[in-house]
C-alpha atoms as a PDB file:
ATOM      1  CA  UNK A   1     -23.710  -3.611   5.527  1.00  0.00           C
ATOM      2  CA  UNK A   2     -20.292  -5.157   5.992  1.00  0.00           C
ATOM      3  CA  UNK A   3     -17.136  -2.692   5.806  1.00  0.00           C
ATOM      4  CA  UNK A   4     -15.896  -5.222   3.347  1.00  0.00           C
ATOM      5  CA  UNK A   5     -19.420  -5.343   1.033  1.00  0.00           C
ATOM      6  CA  UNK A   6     -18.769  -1.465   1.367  1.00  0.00           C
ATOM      7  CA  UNK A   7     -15.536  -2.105  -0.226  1.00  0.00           C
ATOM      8  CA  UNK A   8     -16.587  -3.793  -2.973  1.00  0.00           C
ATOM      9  CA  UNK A   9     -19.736  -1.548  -4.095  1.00  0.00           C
ATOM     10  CA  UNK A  10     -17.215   1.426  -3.847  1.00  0.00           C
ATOM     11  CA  UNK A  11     -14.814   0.043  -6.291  1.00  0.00           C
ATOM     12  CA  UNK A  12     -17.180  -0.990  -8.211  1.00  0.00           C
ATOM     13  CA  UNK A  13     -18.812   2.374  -8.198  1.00  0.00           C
ATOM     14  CA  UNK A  14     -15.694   3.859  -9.182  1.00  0.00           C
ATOM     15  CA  UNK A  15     -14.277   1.760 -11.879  1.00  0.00           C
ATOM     16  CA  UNK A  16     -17.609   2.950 -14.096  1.00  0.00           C
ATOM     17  CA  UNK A  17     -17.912   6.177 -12.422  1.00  0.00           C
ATOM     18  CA  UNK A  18     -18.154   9.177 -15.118  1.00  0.00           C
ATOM     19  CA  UNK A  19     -14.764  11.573 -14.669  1.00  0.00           C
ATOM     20  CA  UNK A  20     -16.261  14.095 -12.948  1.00  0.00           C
ATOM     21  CA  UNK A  21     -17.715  12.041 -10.150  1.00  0.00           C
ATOM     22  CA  UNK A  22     -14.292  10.032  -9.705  1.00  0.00           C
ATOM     23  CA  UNK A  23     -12.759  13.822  -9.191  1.00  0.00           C
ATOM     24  CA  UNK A  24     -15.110  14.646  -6.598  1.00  0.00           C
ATOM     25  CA  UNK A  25     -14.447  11.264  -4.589  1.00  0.00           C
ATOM     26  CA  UNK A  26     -10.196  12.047  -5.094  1.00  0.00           C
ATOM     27  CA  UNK A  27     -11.034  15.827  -3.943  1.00  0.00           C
ATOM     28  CA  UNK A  28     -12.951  14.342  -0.814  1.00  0.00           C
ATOM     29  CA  UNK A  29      -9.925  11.886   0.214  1.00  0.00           C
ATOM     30  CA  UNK A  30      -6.568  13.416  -1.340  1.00  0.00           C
ATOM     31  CA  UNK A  31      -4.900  14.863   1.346  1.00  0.00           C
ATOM     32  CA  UNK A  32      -5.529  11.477   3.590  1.00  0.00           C
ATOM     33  CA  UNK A  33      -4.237   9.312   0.251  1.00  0.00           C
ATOM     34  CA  UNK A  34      -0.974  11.597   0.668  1.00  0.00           C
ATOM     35  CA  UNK A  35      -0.292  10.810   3.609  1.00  0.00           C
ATOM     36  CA  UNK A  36      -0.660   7.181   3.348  1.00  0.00           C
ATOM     37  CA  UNK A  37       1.567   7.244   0.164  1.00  0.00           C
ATOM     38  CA  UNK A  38       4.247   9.198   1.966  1.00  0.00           C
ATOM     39  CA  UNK A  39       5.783   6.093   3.932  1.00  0.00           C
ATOM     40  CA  UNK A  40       8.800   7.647   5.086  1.00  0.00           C
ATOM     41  CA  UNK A  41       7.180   9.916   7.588  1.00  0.00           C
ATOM     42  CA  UNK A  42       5.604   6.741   9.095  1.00  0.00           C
ATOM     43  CA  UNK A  43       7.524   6.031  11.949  1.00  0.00           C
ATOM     44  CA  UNK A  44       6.349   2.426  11.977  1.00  0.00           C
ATOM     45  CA  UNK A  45       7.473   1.320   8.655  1.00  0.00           C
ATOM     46  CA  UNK A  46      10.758   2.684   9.133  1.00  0.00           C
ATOM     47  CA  UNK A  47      11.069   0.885  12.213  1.00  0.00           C
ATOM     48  CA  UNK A  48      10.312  -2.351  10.786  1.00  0.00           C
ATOM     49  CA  UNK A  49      12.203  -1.511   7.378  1.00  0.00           C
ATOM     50  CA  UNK A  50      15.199  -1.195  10.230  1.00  0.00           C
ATOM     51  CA  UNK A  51      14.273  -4.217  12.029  1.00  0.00           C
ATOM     52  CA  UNK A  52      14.365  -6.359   8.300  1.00  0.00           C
ATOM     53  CA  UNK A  53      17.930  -4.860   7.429  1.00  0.00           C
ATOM     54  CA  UNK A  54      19.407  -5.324  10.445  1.00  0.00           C
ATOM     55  CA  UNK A  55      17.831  -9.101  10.217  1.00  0.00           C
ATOM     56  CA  UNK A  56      19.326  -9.806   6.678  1.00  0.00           C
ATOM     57  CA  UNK A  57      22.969  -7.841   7.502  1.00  0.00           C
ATOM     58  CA  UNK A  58      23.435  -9.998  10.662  1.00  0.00           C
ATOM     59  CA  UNK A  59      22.896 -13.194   8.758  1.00  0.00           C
ATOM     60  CA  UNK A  60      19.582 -13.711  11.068  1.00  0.00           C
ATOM     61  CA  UNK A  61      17.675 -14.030   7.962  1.00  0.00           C
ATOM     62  CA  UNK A  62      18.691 -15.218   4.592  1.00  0.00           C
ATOM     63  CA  UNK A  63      17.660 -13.155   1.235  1.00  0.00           C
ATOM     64  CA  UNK A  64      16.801 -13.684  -2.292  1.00  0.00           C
ATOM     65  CA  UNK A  65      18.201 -12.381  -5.418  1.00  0.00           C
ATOM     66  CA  UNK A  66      15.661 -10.124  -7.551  1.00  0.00           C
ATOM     67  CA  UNK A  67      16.406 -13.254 -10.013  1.00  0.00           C
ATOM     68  CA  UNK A  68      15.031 -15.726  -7.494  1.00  0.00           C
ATOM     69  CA  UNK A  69      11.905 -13.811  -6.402  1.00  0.00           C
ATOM     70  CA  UNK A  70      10.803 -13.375  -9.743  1.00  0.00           C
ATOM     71  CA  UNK A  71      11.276 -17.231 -10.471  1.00  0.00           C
ATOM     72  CA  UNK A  72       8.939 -18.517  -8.032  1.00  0.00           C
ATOM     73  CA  UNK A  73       6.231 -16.281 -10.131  1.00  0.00           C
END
């Protein structure tokens, strides 16, 4: 089976999961999820989070207002 058909059974799975079942799964994975989640201590995304700022500040790289991003949706 596919990693991606894997993907899909498990959320499936877990949408109509009963509670108890859905807080085994979270105990199984929870301190990997926290990690993940904590994206400051990822020395990657604060590189390229560096990389984009230094981009836009330069003038490399024009931005958009928070009023013109949420005008093209």
């Amino acid at each position: 089976m596919t990693t991606a058909k894997i993907r899909e059974r498990l959320t499936e799975y877990i949408r109509f999961a009963d509670d108890k079942k859905v807080q085994a799964i979270y105990t199984m994975v929870e301190d990997e999820l926290i990690e993940q989640l904590d994206l400051w201590k990822d020395k990657d995304f604060i590189e390229e989070l560096d990389r984009r700022i230094e981009e836009l500040e330069s003038g490399k790289i024009k931005g958009s207002t928070w009023e013109q991003v949420k005008a093209k949706f």
